[in-house]
N, C-alpha and C. Protein backbone atom coordinates (compact mmCIF):
# COMPACT_ATOMS: atom_id res chain seq x y z
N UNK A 1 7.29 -18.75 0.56
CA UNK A 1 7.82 -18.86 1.91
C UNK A 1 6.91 -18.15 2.92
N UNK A 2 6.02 -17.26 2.60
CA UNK A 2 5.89 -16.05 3.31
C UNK A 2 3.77 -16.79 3.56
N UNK A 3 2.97 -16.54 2.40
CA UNK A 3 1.95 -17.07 2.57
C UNK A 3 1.77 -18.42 1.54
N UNK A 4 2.72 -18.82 1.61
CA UNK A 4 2.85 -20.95 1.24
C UNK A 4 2.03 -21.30 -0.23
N UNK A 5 1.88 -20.42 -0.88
CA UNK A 5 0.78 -20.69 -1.95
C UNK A 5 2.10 -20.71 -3.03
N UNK A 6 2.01 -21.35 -4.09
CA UNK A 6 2.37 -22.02 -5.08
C UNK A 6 2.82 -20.61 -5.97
N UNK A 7 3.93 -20.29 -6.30
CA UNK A 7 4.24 -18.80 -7.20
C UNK A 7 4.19 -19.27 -8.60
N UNK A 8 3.24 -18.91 -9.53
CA UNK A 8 3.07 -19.29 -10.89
C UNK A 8 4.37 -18.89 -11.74
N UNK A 9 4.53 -19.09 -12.77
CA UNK A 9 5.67 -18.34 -13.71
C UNK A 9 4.72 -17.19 -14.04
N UNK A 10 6.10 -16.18 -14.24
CA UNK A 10 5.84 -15.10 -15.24
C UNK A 10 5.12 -15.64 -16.70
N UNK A 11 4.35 -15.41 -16.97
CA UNK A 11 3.98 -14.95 -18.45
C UNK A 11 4.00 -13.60 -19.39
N UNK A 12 4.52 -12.52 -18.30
CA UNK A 12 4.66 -11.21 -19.59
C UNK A 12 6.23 -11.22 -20.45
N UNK A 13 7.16 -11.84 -20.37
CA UNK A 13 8.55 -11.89 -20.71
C UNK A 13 9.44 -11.70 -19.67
N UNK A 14 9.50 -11.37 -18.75
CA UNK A 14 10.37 -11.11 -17.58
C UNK A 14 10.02 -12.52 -16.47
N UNK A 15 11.01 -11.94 -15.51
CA UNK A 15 11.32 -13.26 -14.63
C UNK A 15 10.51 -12.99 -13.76
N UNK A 16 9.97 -13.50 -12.55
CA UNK A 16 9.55 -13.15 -11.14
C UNK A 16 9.46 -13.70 -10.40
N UNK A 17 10.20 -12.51 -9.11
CA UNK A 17 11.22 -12.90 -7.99
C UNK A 17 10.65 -12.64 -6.92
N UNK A 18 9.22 -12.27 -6.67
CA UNK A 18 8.44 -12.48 -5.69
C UNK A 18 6.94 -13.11 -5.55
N UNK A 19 6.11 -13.48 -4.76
CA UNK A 19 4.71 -13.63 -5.17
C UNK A 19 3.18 -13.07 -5.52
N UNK A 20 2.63 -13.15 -6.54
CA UNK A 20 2.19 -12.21 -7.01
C UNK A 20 0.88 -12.43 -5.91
N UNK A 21 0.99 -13.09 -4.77
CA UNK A 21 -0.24 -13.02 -3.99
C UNK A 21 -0.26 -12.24 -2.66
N UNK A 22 1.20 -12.04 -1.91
CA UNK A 22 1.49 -11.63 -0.95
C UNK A 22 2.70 -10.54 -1.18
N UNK A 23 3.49 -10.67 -2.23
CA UNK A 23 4.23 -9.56 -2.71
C UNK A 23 5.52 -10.20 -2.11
N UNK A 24 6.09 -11.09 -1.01
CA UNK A 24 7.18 -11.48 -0.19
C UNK A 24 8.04 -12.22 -1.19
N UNK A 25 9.62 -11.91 -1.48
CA UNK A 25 10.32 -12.77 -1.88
C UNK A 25 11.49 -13.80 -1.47
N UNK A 26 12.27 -13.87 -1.82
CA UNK A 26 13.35 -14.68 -1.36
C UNK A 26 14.88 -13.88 -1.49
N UNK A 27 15.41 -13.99 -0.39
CA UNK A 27 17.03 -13.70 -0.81
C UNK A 27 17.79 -14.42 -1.28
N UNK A 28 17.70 -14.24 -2.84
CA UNK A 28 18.87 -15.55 -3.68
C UNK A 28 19.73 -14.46 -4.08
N UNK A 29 20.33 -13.27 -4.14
CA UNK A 29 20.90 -12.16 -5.05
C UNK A 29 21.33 -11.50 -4.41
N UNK A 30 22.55 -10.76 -4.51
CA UNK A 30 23.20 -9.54 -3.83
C UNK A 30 23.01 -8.67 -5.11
N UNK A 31 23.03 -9.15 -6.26
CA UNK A 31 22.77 -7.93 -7.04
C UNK A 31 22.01 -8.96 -8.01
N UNK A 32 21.35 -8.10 -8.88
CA UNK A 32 19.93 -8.84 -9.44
C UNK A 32 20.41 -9.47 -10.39
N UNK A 33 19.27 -11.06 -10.29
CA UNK A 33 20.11 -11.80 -10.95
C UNK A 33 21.65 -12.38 -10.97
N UNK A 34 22.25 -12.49 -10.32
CA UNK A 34 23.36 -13.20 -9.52
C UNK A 34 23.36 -14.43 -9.16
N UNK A 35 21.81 -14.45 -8.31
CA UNK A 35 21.82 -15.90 -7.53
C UNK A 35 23.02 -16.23 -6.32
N UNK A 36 23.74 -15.03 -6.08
CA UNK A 36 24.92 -14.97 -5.73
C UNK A 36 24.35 -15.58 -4.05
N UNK A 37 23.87 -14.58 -3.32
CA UNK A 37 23.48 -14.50 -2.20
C UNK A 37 23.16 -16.00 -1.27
N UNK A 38 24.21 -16.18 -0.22
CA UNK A 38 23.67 -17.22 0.71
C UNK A 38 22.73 -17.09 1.70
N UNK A 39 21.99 -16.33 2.08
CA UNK A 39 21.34 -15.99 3.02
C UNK A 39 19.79 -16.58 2.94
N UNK A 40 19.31 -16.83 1.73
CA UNK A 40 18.11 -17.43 1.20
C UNK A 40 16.82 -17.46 2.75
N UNK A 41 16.75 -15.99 2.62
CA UNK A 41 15.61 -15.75 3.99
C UNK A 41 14.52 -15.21 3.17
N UNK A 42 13.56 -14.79 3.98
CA UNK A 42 12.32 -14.44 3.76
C UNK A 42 12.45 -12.47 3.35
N UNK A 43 12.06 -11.98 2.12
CA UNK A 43 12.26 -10.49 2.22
C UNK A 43 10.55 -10.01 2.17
N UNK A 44 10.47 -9.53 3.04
CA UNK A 44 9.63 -8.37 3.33
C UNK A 44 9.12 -7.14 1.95
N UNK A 45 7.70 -6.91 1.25
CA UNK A 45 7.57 -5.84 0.83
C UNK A 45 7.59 -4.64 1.66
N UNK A 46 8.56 -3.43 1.61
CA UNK A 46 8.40 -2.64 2.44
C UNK A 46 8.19 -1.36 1.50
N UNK A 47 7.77 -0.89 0.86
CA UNK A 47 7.63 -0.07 0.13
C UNK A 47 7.64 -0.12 -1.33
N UNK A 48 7.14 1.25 -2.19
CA UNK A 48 7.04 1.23 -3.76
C UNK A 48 8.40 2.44 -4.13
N UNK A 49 9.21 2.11 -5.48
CA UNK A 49 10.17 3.34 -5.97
C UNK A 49 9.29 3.08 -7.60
N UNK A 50 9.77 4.66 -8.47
CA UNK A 50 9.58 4.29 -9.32
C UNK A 50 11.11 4.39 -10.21
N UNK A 51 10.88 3.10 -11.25
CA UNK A 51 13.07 3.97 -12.01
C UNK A 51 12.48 3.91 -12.88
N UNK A 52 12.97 4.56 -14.10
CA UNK A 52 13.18 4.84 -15.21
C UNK A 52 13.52 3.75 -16.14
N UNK A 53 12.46 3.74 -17.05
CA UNK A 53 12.96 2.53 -18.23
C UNK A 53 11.92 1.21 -17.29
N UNK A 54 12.03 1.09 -15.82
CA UNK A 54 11.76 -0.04 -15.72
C UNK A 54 10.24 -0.19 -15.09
N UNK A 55 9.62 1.41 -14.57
CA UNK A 55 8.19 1.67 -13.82
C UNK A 55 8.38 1.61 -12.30
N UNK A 56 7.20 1.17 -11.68
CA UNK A 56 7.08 0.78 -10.31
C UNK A 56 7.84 -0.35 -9.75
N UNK A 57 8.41 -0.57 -8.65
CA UNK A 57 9.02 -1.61 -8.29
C UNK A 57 8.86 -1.32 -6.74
N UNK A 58 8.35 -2.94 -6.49
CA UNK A 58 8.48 -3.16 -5.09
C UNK A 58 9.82 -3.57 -4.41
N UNK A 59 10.03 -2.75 -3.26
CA UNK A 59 11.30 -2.75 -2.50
C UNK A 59 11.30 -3.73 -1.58
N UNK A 60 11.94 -4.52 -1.51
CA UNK A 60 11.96 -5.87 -0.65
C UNK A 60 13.48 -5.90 0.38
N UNK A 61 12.87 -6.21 1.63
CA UNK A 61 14.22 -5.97 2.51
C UNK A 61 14.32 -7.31 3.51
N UNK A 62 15.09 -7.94 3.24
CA UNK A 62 15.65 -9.31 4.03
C UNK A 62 15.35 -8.89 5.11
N UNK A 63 14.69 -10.07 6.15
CA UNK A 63 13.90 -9.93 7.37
C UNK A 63 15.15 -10.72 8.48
N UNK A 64 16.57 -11.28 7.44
CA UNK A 64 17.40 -12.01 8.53
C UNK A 64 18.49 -10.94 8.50
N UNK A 65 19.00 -10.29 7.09
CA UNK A 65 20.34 -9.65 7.26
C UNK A 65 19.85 -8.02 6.85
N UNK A 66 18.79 -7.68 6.89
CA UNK A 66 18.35 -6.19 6.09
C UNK A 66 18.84 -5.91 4.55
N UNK A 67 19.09 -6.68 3.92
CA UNK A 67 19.40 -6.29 2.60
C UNK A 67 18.50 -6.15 1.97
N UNK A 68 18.56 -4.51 1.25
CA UNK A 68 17.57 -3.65 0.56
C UNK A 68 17.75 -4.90 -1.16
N UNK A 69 16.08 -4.86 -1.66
CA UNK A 69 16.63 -4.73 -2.98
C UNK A 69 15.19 -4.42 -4.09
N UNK A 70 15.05 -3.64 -4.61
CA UNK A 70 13.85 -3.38 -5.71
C UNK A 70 13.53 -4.41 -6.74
N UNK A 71 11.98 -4.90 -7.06
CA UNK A 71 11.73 -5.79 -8.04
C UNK A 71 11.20 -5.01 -8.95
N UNK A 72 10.77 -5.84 -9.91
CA UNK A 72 9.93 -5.01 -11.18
C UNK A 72 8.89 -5.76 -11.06
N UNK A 73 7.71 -4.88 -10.72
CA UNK A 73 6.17 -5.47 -10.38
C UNK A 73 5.81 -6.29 -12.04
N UNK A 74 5.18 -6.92 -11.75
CA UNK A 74 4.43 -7.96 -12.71
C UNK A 74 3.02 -7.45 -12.44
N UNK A 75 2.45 -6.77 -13.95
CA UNK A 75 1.42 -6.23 -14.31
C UNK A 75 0.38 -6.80 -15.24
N UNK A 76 1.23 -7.47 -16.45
CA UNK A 76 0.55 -8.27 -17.42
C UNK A 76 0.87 -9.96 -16.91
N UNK A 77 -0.04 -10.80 -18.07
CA UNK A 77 -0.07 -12.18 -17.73
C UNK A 77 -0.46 -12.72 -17.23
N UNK A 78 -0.67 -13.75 -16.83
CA UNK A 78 -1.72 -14.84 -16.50
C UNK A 78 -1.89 -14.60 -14.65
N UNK A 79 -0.98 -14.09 -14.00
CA UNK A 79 -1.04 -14.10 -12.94
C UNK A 79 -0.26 -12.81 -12.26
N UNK A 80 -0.81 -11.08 -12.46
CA UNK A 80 -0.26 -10.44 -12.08
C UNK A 80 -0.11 -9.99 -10.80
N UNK A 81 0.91 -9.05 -10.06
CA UNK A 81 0.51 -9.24 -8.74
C UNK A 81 -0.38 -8.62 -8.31
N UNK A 82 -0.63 -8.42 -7.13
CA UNK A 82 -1.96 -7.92 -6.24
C UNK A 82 -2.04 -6.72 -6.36
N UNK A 83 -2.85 -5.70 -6.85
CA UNK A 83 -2.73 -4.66 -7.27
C UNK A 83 -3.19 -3.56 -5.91
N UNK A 84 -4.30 -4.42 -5.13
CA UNK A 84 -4.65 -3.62 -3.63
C UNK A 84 -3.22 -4.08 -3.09
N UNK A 85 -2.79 -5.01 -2.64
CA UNK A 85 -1.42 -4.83 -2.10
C UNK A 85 -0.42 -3.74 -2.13
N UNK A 86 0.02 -4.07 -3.66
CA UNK A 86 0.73 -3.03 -3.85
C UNK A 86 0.55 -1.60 -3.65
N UNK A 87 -0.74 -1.10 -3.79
CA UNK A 87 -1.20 0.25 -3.58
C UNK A 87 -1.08 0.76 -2.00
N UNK A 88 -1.33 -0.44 -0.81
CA UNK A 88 -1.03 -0.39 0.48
C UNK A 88 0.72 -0.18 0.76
N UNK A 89 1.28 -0.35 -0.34
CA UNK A 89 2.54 -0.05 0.10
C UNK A 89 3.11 1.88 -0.07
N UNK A 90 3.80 2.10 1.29
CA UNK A 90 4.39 3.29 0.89
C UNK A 90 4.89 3.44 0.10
N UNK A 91 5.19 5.16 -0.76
CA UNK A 91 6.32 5.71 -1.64
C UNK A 91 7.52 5.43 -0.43
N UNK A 92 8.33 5.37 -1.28
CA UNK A 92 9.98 5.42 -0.79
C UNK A 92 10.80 6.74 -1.24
């Protein structure tokens, strides 16, 4: 949605819910994995957290309704994300 380029699948075992070229995702979820969410806008990378069990995750915040929500960066596989990107993002 964000820079129009084609989002590959995950290849490390996990899903992924943003693009590994621009970092921007989609609002499909009020809570992860749900799909619940009608709002289906454009979310913003706005920062890095790290949790426990799961590593670094980029924090993504809906650019129509502000809804916060953390991903789990994609590191391994055929198409990981942008690693200068991510490093341009603040700690949270």
């Amino acid at each position: 949605m964000h820079c129009t380029r084609t989002v590959p699948p995950n290849t490390d075992g996990h899903y992924r819910n943003h693009c590994p070229y621009c970092l921007w995702s989609l609002h499909v979820d009020e809570v992860p994995g749900d799909r619940a969410s009608t709002c289906r806008q454009a979310m913003a990378p706005i920062g890095l957290v790290e949790k426990s069990g799961k590593g670094w995750q980029v924090v993504h915040r809906c650019t129509a309704c502000g809804h916060h929500q953390p991903n789990r960066l994609v590191r391994d596989g055929e198409s990981p994300d942008d690693l200068d990107l991510v490093l341009d993002l603040p700690w949270l």
